[in-house]
Structures are given as structure tokens and as C-alpha cells.
C-alpha atoms as a PDB file:
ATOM      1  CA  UNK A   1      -8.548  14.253 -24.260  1.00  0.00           C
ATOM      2  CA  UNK A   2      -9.919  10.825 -25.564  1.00  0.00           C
ATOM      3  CA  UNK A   3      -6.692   9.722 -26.083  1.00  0.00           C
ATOM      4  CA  UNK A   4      -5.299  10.507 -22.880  1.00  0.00           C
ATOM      5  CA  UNK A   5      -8.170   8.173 -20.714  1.00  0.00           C
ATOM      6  CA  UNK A   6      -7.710   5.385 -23.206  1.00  0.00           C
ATOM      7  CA  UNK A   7      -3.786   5.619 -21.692  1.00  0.00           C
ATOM      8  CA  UNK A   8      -5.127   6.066 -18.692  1.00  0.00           C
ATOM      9  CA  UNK A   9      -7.126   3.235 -17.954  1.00  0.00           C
ATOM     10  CA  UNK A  10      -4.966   0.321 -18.664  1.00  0.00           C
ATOM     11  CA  UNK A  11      -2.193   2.357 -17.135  1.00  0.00           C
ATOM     12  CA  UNK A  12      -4.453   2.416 -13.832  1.00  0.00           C
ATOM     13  CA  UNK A  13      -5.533  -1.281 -13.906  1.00  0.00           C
ATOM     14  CA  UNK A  14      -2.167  -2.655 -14.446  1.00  0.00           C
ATOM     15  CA  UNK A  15      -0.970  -0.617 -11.508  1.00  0.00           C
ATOM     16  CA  UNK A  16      -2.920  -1.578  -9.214  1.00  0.00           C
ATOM     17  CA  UNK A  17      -2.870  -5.170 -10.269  1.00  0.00           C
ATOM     18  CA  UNK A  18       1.024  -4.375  -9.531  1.00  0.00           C
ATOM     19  CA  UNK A  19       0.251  -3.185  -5.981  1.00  0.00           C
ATOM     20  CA  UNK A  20      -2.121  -6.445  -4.904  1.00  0.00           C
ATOM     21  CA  UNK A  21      -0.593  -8.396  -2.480  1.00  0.00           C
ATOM     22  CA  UNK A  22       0.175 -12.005  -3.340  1.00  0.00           C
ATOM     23  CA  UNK A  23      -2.167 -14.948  -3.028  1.00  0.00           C
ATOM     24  CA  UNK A  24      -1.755 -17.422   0.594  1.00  0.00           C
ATOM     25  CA  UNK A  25      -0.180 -20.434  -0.948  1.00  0.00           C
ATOM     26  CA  UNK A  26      -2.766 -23.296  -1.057  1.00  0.00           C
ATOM     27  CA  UNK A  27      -2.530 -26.486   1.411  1.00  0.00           C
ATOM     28  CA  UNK A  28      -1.129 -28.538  -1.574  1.00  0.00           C
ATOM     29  CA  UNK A  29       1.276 -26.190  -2.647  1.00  0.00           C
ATOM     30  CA  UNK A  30       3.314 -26.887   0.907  1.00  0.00           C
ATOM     31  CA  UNK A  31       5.495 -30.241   1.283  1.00  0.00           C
ATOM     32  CA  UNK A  32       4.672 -31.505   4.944  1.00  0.00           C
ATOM     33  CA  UNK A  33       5.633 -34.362   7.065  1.00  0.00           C
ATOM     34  CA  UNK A  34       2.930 -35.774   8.874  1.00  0.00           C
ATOM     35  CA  UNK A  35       3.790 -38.094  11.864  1.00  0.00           C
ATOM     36  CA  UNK A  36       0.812 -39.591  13.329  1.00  0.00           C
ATOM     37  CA  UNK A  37       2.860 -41.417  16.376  1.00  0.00           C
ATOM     38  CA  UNK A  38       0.015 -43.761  17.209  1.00  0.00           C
ATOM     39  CA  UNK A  39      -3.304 -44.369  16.055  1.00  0.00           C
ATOM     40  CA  UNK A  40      -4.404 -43.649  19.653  1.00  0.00           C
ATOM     41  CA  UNK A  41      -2.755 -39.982  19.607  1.00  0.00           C
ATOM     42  CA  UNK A  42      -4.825 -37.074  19.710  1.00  0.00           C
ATOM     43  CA  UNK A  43      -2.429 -34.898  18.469  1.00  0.00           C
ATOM     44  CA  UNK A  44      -0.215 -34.629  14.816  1.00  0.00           C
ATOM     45  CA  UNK A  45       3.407 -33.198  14.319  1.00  0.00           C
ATOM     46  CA  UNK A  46       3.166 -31.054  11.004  1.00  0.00           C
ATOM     47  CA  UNK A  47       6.652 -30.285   9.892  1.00  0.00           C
ATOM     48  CA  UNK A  48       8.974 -29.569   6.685  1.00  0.00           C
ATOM     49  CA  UNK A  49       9.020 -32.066   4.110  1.00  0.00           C
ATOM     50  CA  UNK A  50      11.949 -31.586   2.153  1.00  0.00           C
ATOM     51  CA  UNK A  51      14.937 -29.443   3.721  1.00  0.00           C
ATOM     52  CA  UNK A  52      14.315 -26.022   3.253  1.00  0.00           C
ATOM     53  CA  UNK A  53      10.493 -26.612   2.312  1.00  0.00           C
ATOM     54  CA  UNK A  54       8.071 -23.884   4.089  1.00  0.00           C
ATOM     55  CA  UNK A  55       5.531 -24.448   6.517  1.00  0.00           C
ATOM     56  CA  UNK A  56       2.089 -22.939   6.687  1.00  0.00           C
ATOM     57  CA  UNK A  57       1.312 -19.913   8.287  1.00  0.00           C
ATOM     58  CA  UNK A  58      -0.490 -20.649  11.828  1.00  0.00           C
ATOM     59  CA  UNK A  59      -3.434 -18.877  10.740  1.00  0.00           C
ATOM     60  CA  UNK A  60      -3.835 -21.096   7.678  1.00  0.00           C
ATOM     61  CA  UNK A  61      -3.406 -24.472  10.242  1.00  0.00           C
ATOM     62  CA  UNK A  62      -6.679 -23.502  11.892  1.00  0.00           C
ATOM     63  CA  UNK A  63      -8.491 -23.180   8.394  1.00  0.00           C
ATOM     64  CA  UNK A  64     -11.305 -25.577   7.026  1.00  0.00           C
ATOM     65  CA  UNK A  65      -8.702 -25.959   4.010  1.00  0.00           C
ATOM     66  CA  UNK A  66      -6.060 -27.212   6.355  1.00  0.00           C
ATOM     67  CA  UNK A  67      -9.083 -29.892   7.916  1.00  0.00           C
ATOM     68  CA  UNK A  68      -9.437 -31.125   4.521  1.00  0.00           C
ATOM     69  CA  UNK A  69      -5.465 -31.646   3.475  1.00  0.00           C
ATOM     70  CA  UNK A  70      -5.678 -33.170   7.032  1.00  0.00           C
ATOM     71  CA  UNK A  71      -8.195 -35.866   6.026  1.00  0.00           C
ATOM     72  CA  UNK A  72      -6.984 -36.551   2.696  1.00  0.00           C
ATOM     73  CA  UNK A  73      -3.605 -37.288   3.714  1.00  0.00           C
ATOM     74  CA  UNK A  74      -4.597 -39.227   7.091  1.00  0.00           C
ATOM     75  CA  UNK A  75      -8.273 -39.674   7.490  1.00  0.00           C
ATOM     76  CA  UNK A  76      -8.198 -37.493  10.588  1.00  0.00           C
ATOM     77  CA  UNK A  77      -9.107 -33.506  10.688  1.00  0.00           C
ATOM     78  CA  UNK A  78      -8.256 -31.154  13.154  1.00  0.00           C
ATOM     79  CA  UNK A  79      -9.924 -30.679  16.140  1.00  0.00           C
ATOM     80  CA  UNK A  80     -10.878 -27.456  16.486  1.00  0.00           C
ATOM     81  CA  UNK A  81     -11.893 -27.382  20.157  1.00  0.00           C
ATOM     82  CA  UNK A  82      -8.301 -27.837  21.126  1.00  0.00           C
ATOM     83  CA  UNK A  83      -5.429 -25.486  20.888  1.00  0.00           C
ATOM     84  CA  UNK A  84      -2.607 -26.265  18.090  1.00  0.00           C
ATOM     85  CA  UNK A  85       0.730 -25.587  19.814  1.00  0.00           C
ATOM     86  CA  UNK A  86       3.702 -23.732  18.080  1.00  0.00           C
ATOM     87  CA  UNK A  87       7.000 -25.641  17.857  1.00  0.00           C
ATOM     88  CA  UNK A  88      10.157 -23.818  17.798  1.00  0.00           C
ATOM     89  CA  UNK A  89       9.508 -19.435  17.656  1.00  0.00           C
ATOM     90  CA  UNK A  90       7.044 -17.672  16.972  1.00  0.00           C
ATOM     91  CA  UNK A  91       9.354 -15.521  14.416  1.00  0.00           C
ATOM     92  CA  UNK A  92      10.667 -19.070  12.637  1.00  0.00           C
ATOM     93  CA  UNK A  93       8.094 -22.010  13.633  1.00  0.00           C
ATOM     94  CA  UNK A  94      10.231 -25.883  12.961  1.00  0.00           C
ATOM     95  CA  UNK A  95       6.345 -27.210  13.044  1.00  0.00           C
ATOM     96  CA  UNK A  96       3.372 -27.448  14.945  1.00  0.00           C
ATOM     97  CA  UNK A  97       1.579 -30.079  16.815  1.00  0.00           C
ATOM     98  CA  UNK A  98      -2.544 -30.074  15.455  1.00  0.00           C
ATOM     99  CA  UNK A  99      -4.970 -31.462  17.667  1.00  0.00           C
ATOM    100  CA  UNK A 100      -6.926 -34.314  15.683  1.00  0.00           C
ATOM    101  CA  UNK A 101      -9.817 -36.592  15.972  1.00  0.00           C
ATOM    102  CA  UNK A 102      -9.911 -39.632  13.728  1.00  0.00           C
ATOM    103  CA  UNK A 103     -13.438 -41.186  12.598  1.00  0.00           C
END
């Protein structure tokens, strides 16, 4: 009987470690192209970097992480009191345009 939770338990931890779904990649894990098309505009096209290179998920774009790639890589964050817009479909998005404000 002693033997048989000792199997148990590793058996059941490794499972479920198995079952866990897998982490969001992080903001610097992605390769974007930022183009900023003025220092005036109040928006930012977020696309692919490289070909084939993924884009975030919307719901990450509207994250605090996302503000702070944002502002490391431009010196702008997003501005959350405007709407980011989708480009391309919803199913396959080519990029997104992020409302910013620049300090």
C-alpha cells in the first residue's frame, strides 16, 4: 500500500503538469514593427517583424505589459481611453493600429 502512493504521487503531479496549458508568450518574446508615422500621430501600426513572425494576441495589446514594451521601444504607451483597431480578420490579424500618447 505504501508503495503504491509513493507511485502515485509523482505519477499525479507530472500529469497534471502535462495537462497545464502553455504560458502567453511575453512582449519580448514577439518580433514587431513599430511605425510611428509622425511624431504628431496619435496612433501606432504594430505589425510582423520578420516574415512569418507572430503577432500578439489582442487581449495581450491592451495589457500594462504591452504599455511598457510600448515605452521602451518608443517612449510612447498606449492610450487606454481609445479603442485599438484590428487590421486584417479577426481569425488572422496582419496588425493593429494602438492608440498612443507620447510624454
Amino acid at each position: 500500500m505504501r508503495v503504491t502512493r509513493l507511485i502515485l504521487i509523482p505519477m499525479a503531479v507530472a500529469l497534471s503538469a502535462c495537462g497545464a496549458s502553455p504560458e502567453t508568450p511575453q512582449m519580448g518574446a514577439f518580433d514587431l514593427n513599430l511605425t510611428h508615422p509622425s511624431p504628431n500621430a496619435t496612433y501606432i501600426r504594430v505589425a510582423p517583424g520578420a516574415g512569418g513572425a507572430g503577432l500578439p494576441l489582442p487581449q495581450q495589446i491592451l495589457t500594462p505589459e504591452f504599455s511598457a514594451y510600448l515605452r521602451q521601444q518608443t517612449g510612447c504607451v498606449r492610450d487606454a481611453s481609445r479603442p485599438t483597431a484590428l487590421l486584417g480578420s479577426r481569425a488572422m490579424p496582419a496588425g493593429y493600429m494602438v492608440p498612443i500618447t507620447c510624454a
